[in-house]
Structures are given as structure tokens and as C-alpha cells.
Protein backbone atom coordinates (compact mmCIF):
# COMPACT_ATOMS: atom_id res chain seq x y z
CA UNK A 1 20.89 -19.84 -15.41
CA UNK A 2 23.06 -17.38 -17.33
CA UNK A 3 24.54 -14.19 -15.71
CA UNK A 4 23.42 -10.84 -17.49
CA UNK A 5 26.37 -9.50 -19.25
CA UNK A 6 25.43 -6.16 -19.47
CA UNK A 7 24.66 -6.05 -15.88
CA UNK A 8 27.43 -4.51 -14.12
CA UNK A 9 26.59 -2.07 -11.49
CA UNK A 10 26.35 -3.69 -8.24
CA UNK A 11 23.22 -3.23 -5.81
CA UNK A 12 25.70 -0.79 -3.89
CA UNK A 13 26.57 1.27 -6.99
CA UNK A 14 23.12 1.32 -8.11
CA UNK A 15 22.12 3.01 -4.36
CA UNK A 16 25.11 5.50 -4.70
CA UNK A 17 23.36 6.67 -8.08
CA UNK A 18 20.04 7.37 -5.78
CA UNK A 19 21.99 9.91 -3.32
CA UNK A 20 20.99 13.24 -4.15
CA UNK A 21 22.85 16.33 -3.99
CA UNK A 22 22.29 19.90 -4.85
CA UNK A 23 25.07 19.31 -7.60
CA UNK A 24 22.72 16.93 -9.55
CA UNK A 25 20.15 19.39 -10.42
CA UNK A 26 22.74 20.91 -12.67
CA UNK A 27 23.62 17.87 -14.43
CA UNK A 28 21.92 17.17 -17.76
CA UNK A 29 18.95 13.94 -17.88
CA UNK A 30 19.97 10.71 -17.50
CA UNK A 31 20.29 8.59 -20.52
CA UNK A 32 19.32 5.33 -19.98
CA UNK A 33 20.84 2.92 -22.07
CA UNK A 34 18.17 0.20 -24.17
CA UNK A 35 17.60 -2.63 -21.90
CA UNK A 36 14.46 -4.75 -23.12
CA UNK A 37 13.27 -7.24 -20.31
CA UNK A 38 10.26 -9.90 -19.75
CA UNK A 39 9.24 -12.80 -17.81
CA UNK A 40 7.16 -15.74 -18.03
CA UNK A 41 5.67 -17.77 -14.63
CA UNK A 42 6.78 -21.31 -14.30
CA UNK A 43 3.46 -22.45 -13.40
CA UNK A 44 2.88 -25.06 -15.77
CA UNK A 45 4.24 -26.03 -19.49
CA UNK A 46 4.25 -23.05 -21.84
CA UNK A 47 1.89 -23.64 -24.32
CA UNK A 48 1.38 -23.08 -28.04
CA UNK A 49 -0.42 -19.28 -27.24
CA UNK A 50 2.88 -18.58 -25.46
CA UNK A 51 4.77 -19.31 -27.78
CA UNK A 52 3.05 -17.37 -31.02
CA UNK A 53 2.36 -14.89 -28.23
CA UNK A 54 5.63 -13.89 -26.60
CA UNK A 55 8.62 -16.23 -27.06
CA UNK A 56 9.01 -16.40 -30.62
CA UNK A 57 9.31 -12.52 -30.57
CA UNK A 58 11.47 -12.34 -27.86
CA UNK A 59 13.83 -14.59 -29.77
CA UNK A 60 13.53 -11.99 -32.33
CA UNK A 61 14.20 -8.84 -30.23
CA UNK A 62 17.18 -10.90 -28.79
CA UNK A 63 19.06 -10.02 -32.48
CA UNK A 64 17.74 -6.38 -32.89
CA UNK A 65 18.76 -5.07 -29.55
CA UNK A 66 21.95 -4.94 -27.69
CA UNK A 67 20.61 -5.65 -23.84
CA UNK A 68 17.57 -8.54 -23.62
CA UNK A 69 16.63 -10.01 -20.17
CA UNK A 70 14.06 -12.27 -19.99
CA UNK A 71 13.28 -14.11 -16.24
CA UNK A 72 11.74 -16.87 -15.05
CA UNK A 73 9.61 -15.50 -12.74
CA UNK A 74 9.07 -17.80 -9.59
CA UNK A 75 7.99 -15.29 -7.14
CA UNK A 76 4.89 -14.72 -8.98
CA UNK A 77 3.72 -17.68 -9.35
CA UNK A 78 3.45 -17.99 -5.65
CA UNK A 79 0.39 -16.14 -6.44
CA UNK A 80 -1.27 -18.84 -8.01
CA UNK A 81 -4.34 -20.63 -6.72
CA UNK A 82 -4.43 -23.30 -5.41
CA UNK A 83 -0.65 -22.92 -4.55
CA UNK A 84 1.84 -25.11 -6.29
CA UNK A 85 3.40 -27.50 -4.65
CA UNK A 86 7.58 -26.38 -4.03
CA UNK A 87 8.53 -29.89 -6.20
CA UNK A 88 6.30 -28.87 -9.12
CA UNK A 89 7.64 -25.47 -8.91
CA UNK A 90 11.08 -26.50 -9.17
CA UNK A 91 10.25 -29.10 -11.73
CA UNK A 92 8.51 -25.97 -13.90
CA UNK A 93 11.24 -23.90 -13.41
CA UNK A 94 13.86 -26.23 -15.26
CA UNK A 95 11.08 -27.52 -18.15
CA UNK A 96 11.10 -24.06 -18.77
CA UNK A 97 13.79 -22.92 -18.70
CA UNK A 98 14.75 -25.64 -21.56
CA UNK A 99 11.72 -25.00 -23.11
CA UNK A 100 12.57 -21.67 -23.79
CA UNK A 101 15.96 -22.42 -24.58
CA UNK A 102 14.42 -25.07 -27.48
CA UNK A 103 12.25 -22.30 -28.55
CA UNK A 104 15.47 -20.13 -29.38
CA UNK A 105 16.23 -17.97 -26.57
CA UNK A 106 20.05 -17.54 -27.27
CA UNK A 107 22.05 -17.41 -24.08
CA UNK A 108 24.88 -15.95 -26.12
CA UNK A 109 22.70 -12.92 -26.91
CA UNK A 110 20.10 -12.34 -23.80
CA UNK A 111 19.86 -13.21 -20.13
CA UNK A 112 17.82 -16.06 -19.05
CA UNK A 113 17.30 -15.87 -15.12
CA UNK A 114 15.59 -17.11 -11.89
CA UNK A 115 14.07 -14.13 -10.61
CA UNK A 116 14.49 -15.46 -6.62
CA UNK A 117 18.11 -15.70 -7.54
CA UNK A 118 18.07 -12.27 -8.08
CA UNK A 119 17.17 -10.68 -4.28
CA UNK A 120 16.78 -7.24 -5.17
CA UNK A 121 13.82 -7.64 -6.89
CA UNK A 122 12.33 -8.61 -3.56
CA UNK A 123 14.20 -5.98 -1.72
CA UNK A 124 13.08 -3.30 -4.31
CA UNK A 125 9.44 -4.61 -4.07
CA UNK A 126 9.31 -3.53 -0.57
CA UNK A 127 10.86 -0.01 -1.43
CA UNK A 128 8.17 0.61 -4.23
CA UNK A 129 5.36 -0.74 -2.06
CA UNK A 130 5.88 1.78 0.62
CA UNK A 131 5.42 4.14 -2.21
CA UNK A 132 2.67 2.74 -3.97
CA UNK A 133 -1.18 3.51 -3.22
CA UNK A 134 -3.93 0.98 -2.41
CA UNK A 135 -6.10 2.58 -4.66
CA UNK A 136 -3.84 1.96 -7.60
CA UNK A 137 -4.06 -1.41 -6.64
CA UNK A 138 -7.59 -2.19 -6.56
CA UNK A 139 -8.11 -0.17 -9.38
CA UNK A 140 -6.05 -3.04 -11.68
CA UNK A 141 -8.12 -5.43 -13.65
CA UNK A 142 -5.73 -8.73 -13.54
CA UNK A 143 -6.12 -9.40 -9.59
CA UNK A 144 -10.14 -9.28 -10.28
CA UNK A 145 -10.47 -12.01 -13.22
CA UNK A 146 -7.85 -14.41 -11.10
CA UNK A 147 -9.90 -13.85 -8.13
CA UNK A 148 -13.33 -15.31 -9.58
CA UNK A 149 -16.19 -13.49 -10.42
CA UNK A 150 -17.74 -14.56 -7.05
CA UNK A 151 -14.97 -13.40 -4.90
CA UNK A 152 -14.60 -10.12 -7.16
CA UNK A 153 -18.00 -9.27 -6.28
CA UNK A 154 -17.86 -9.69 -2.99
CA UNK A 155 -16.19 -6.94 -1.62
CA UNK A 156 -15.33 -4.67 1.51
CA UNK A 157 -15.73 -1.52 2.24
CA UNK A 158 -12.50 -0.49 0.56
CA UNK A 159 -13.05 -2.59 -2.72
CA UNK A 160 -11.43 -5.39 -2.06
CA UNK A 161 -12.20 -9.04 -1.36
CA UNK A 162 -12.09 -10.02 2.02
CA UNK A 163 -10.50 -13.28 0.76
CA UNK A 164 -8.12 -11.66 -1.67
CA UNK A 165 -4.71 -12.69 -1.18
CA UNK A 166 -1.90 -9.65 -0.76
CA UNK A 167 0.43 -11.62 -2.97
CA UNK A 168 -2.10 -11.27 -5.63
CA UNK A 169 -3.65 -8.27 -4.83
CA UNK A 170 0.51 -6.81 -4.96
CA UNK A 171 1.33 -8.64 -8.03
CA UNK A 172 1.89 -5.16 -10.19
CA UNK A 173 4.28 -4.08 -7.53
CA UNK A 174 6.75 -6.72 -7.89
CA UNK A 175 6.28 -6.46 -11.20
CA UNK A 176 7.43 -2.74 -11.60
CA UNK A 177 10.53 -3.98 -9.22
CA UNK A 178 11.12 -6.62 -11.73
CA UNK A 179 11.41 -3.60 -14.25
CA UNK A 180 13.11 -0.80 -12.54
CA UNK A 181 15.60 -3.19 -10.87
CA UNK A 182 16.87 -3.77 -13.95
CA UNK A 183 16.72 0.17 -15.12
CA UNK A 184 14.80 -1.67 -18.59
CA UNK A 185 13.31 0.67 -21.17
CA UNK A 186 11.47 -1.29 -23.63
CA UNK A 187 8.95 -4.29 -22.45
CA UNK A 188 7.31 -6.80 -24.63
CA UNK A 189 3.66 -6.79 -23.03
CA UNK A 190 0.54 -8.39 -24.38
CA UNK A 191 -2.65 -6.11 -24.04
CA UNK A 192 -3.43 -7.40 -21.23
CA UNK A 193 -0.51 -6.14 -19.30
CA UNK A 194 -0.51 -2.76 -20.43
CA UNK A 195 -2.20 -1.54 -17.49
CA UNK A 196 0.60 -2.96 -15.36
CA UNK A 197 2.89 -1.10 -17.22
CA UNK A 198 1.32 1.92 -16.81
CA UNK A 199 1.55 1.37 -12.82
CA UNK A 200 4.77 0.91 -12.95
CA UNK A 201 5.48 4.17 -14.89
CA UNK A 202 3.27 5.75 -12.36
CA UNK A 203 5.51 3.74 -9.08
CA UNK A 204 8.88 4.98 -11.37
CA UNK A 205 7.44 8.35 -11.16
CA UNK A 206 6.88 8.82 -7.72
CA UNK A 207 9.94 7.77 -6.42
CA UNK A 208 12.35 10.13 -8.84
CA UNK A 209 9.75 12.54 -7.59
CA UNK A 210 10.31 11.36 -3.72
CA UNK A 211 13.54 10.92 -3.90
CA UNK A 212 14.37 14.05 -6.19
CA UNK A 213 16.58 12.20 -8.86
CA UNK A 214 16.30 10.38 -12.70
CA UNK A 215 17.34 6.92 -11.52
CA UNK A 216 14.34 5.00 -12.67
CA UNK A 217 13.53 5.22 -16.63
CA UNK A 218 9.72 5.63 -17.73
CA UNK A 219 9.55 1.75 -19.53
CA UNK A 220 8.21 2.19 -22.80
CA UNK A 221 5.66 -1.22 -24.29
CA UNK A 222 7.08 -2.78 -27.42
CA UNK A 223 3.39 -4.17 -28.48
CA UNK A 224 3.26 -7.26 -29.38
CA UNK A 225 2.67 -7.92 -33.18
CA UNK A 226 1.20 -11.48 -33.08
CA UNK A 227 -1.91 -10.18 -33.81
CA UNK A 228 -5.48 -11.92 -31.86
CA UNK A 229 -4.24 -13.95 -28.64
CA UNK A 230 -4.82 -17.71 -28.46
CA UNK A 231 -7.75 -18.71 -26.62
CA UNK A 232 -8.62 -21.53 -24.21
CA UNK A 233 -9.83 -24.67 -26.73
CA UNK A 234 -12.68 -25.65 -24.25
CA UNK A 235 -13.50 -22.06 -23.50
CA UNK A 236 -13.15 -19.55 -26.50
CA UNK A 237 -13.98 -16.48 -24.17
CA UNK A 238 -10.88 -16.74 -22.08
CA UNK A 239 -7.39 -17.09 -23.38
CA UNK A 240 -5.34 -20.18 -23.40
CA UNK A 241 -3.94 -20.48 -20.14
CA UNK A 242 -1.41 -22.83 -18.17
CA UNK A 243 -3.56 -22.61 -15.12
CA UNK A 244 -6.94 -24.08 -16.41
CA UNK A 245 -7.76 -26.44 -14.44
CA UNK A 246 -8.69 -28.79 -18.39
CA UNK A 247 -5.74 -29.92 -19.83
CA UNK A 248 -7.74 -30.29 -23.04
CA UNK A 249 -7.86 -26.35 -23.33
CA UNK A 250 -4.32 -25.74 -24.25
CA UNK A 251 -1.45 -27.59 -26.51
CA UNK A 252 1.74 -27.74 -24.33
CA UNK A 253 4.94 -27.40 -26.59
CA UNK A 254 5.79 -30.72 -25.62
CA UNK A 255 2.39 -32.55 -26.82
CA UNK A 256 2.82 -35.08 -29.28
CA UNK A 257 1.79 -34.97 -32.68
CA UNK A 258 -1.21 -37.70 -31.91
CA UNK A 259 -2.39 -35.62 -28.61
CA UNK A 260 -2.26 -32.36 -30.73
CA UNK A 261 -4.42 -33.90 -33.04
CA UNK A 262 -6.93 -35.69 -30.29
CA UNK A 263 -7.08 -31.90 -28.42
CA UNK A 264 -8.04 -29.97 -31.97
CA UNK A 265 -10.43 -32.69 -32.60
CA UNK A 266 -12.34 -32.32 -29.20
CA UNK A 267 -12.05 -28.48 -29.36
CA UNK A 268 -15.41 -26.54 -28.83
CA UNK A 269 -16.65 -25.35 -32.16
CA UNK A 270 -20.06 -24.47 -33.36
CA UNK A 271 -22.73 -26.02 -35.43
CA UNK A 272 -22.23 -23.25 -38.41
CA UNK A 273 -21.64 -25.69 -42.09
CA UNK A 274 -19.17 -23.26 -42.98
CA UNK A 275 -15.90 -22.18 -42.16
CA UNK A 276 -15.23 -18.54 -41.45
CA UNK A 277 -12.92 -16.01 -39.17
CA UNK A 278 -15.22 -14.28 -37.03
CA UNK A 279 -14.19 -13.62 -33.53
CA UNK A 280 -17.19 -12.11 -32.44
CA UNK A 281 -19.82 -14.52 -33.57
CA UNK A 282 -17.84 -17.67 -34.23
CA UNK A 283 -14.83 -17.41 -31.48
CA UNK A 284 -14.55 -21.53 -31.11
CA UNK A 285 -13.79 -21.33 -34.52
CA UNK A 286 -11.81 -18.57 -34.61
CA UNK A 287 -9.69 -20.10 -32.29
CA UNK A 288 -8.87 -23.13 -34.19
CA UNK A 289 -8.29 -20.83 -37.51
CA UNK A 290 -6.10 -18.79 -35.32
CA UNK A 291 -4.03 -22.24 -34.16
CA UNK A 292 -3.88 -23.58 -37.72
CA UNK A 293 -2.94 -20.13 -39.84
CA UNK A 294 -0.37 -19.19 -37.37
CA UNK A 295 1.47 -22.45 -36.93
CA UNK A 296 1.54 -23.11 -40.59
CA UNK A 297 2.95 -19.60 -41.24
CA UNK A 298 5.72 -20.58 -38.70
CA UNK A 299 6.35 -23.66 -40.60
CA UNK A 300 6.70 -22.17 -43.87
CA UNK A 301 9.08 -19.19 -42.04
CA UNK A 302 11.40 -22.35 -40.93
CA UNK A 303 11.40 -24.21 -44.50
């Protein structure tokens, strides 16, 4: 993996800059510099909705801003369930990392990492946990839908599953570490991380408020602009995934032409004689409208 060049204070530096002193109430705000960060899991092959969803405009923002970091996250897919065995991990870690590399993530121009080669973003975890509320927690929607409905439903007397896994149920804390460690301003998020973003302004918050100083940066969303997410091709109402347990419901970048073609033909449509863009009504065949309009836009971007 490639070292962050614009990473230069050192995890000692960066806990001199939390001291506080009387002296530092005089000084003006900090100005945080741009720093633009995201992450991907390595839990399977990224797939054509991750693509059109996230990496082709991160290659973008890697040429419009002077500090990108984008990380391979590894700790979080721990979370996954069932867990993943360590030799797949590993295995997913490298096929991503070239993946993303083929997909025109410029080393010369951003950071591509292993976050568990990174230990402060485990060390700083801990830190913002201690901070952090269990009722911010179980108020987040992600843990829920990755639990199951069933388990979801079931729940104790404080709102959570009994079965509910603290890796999962923690998953927005290590998260915010991921950010703040990194001091990053501007992250590329998908609507359905915003709320996690808003946590970790809220765990940024508290500790310059604990700890009386400006250290951590409120990280502002850069939305992104690929318009209606990908969804599953065997399930329209969920979004394409690289933990579904059907193979069939997602096109891995490395598919060949001929299995593309077998998966699209075997996608879930409807019985309609007509071909329209409805999401609502129609979202089987939104979805393949959706696969075929974006990639051929992409194509004629690259002739």
C-alpha cells in the first residue's frame, strides 16, 4: 500500500496538538487544511454499483483536490455475518486493492491504505467510544437492516438485540475514528451513510467540547452525484450488495462479457410489454435501465 504524502504529523505530534492551555483560548480557530477521505470493505469483489457509485468519483476528486485518502477498510468487515474466513479476507484485500487501482485510483495523486496497518484508528476508536452514547448507537439505521428484520425486532429492554454483535452495533464509531484520525474535511458518502456522518460530527463535537480544544474538524459530505443507487438484480428493493448471499444479484468488475450477459438475462423484471423508468412501480426494470444508461454513458465518456 502507498504511504500518505500529506500525512506528516506523527501520532505524538498529533497528541501534543490536544494539550490544552489557557494560552489557546486566545489563539484564533484552527484551519484545517482540505483532506477528502473514504473507504470501501474488502468483503467480496466490488461490483458494477460500486463502481458508478463511489470509485469512479473518487478517481475524479483525486484531480480536483490536493489531499485524497481512500482505505481499505479491513476492520470493518470483521463485522460481517457470517464472518469471513482470515484467507478470503486477505485474498479481498489485494483483489481490491488492484481493482481499484484498474479502476483509476492514482497512487501518484491519493493514498490507498490498509486501515489495520494504520493502528491509530483502533487506538482512536477506543478514545471516541468512551465518549460516545449508547443511545446514539441504537438510534442508527445501518446496524438494524444488517441485523435481519427478525433479530431487529427482537429486542431488549434497552433497544437492542440480544444477539447483536458490538462490532456491528459500534460500526459508526470506528468509522468517525477512521475520519478524525485523519483530521479529513470533505467525505464522499452515499445517502445511506449520511447518518453516520452526522454521528461522527456529533463524536467530533464532544470531544473538542471535553477536551476544550479545535483539534477535530466538523467533516463536511461531498454527495454523491451518481444519481439512483444500483440495486440487487434478484432483489430490486435492496441495493446491489457484495454480501448477498446470490451471486446472480450483482456484476463483479471482473465478470466476463458472457456472464454479464447470462446475469442481465436472468435479472428479475416484470411482466409490463413496455419499457419504462419507473422506480416506484417498475424497480426490476428500473434497475436494468439504470445498469444499461449508466454504463453506456461511461463508455461514450472513454471513446
Amino acid at each position: 500500500m502507498t504511504r500518505a504524502p500529506c500525512l506528516t504529523a506523527s501520532a505524538s505530534a498529533a497528541a501534543a496538538r490536544c494539550r490544552y492551555s489557557t494560552a489557546d483560548r486566545q489563539q484564533p480557530p484552527r484551519q484545517h487544511p482540505p483532506i477528502v477521505l473514504s473507504g470501501i470493505q474488502p468483503t467480496g469483489t466490488p461490483h458494477l454499483g460500486n463502481y458508478l457509485g463511489a470509485v469512479r468519483q473518487w478517481s475524479q476528486l483525486q484531480h480536483s483536490h490536493p489531499c485524497v485518502l481512500y482505505s481499505i477498510v479491513d476492520l470493518h468487515a470483521l463485522t460481517a455475518h457470517p464472518p469471513v474466513a482470515p484467507a478470503v479476507l486477505r485474498q479481498s484485500i489485494r483483489d481490491t486493492a488492484a481493482l481499484l487501482l484498474a479502476a483509476g485510483i492514482d497512487p501518484a495523486k491519493s493514498a490507498l491504505f490498509q486501515q489495520s496497518h494504520v493502528p491509530a484508528h483502533a487506538n482512536l476508536a477506543w478514545v471516541l467510544t468512551c465518549l460516545s452514547s449508547a443511545g446514539w448507537l441504537a438510534r442508527m439505521t445501518q446496524w438494524k437492516a444488517k441485523a435481519g428484520g427478525g433479530a431487529a425486532a427482537v429486542a431488549s429492554e434497552q433497544g437492542v438485540p440480544p444477539g447483536l454483535k458490538m462490532g456491528l452495533f459500534s460500526y459508526p464509531v470506528l468509522m468517525a475514528a477512521d475520519i478524525l484520525v485523519y483530521q479529513a474535511t470533505h467525505i464522499p458518502v452515499g445517502d445511506d451513510q449520511l447518518q453516520h456522518l452526522e454521528l461522527a460530527r456529533l463524536i467530533a463535537k464532544t470531544f473538542n467540547s471535553t477536551y476544550k480544544t479545535d483539534l477535530f474538524p466538523m467533516p463536511q459530505a461531498i454527495t454523491l452525484t451518481s444519481g439512483k443507487r444500483i440495486m440487487s438484480l434478484t432483489d430490486p428493493t435492496s441495493k446491489m450488495s457484495k454480501s448477498a448471499p446470490s451471486d446472480s444479484s450483482r456484476i463483479h468488475l471482473t465478470d466476463s462479457n458472457d456472464v454479464i450477459v447470462k446475469k442481465i438475462r436472468r435479472a428479475v423484471t416484470d411482466s409490463a410489454p413496455t419499457i419504462t423508468f419507473d422506480t416506484t412501480n417498475r424497480p426490476a426494470s428500473a434497475t436494468c435501465c439504470l445498469c444499461t444508461r449508466r454504463a453506456t454513458i461511461f463508455l461514450i465518456q472513454q471513446a
